[in-house]
Protein backbone atom coordinates (compact mmCIF):
# COMPACT_ATOMS: atom_id res chain seq x y z
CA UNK A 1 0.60 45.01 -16.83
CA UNK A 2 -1.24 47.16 -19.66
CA UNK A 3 -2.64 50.19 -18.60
CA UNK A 4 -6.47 51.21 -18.93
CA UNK A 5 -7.24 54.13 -21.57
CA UNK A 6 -7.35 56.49 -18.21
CA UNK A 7 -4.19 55.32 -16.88
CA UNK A 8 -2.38 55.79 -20.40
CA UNK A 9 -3.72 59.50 -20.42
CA UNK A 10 -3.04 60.38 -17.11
CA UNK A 11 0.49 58.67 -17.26
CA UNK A 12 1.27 60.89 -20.87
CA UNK A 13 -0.22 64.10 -19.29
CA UNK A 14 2.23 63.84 -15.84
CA UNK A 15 5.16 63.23 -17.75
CA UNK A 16 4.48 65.97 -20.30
CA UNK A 17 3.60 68.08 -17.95
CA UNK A 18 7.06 66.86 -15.80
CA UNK A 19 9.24 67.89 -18.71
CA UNK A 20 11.11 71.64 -19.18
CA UNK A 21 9.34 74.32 -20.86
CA UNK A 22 5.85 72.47 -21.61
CA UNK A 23 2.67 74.28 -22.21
CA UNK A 24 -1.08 72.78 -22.83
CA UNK A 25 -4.17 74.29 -24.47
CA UNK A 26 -6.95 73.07 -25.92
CA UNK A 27 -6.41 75.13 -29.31
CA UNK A 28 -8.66 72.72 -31.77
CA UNK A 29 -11.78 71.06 -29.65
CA UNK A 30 -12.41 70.88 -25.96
CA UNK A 31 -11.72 67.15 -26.39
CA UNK A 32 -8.04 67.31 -27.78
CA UNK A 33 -5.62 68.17 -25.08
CA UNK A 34 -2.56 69.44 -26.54
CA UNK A 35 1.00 69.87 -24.90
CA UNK A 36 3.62 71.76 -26.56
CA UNK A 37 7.43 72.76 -26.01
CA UNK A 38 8.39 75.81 -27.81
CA UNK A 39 4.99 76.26 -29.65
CA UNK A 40 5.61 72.85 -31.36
CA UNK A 41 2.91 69.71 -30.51
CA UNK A 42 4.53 66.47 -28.78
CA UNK A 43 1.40 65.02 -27.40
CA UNK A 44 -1.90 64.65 -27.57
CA UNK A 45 -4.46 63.35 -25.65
CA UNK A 46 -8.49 62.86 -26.80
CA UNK A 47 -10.20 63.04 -23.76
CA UNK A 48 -13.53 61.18 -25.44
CA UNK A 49 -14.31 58.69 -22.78
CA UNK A 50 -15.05 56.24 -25.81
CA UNK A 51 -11.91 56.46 -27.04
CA UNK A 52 -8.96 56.90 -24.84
CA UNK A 53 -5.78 57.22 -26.50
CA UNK A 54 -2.87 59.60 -27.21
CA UNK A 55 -0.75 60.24 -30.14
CA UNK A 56 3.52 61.01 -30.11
CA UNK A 57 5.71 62.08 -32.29
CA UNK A 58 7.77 59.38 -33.20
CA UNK A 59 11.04 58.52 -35.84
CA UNK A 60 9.11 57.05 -38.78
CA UNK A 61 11.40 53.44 -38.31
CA UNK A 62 10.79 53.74 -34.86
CA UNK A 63 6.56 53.80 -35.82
CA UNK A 64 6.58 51.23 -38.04
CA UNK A 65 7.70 49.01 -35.69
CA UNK A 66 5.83 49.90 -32.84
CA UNK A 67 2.81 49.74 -34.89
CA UNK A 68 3.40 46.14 -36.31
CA UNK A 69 4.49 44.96 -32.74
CA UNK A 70 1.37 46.03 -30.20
CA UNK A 71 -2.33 45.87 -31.62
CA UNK A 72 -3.21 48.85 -29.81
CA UNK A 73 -0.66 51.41 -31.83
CA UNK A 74 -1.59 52.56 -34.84
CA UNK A 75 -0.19 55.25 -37.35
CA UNK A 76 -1.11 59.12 -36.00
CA UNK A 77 -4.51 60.20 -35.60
CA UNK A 78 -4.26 63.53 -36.48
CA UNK A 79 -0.77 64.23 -38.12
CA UNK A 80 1.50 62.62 -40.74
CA UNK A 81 1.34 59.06 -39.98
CA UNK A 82 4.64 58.40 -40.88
CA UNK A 83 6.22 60.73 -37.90
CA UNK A 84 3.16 59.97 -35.59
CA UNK A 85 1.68 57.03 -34.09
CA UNK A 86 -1.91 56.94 -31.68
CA UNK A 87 -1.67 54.76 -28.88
CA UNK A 88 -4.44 53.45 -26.70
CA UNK A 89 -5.12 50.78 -24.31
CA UNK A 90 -4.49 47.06 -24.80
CA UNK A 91 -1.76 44.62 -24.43
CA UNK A 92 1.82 45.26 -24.04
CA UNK A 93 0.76 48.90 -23.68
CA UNK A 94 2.47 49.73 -20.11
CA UNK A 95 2.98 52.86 -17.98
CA UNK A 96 7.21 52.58 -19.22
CA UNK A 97 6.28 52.56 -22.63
CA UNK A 98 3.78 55.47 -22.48
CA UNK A 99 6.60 57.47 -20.49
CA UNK A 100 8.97 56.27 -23.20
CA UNK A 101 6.93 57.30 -26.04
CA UNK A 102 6.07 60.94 -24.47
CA UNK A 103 9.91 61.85 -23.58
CA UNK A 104 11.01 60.33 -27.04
CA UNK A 105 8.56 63.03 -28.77
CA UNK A 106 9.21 65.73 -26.50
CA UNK A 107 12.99 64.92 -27.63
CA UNK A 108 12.35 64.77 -31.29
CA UNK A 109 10.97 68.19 -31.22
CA UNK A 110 13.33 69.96 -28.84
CA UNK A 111 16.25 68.47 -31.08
CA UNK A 112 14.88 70.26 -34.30
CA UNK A 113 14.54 73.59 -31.78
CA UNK A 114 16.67 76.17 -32.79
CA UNK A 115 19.36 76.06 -29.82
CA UNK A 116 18.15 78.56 -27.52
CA UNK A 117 14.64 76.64 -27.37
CA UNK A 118 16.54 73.91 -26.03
CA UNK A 119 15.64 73.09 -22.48
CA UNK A 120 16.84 69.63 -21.87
């Protein structure tokens, strides 16, 4: 089942906020929430009722071919669109791949942590 935009922020912003050392601010516009490990930005969510979605960090192989296989993922928002991809709601977009795509970026940027960041 695919969630709704509401259901695929609320879904990102428990597991962020269900992962080690995570922090959230709204540092850039009241409508960007922004969750952090270390300082550095895994996730974040646009909380503009006309356009639900969230954007991950995410291994630039890994992006391409999320974006080419669901409609509703797209390159990143905000970032580099080759490490980032924005997803919203729409088919094929479920609550295991939102969790997936919110611990893969949390990963991605712990790994590149020097070690004593590293909380997982």
């Amino acid at each position: 089942m695919s969630a709704a935009g509401d259901r695929l922020q609320e879904t990102a912003r428990q597991t962020a906020l269900a992962l080690p050392a995570v922090s959230h601010s709204r540092p850039f516009t009241p409508q960007l929430d922004v969750y952090k490990v270390a300082g550095k930005v895994f996730l974040i969510v646009t909380d503009d009722p006309s356009e639900q979605i969230i954007t991950v960090k995410c291994e630039p192989e890994h992006a391409r071919a999320q974006v080419q296989r669901h409609t509703s993922i797209t390159p990143g928002r905000y970032l580099d669109k080759r490490h980032w991809i924005t997803l919203g709601p729409g088919p094929g977009i479920t609550k295991r791949l939102i969790t997936e795509a919110v611990e893969d970026s949390y990963d991605l940027v712990v790994e590149r942590l020097p070690r004593r960041y590293r909380h997982r």
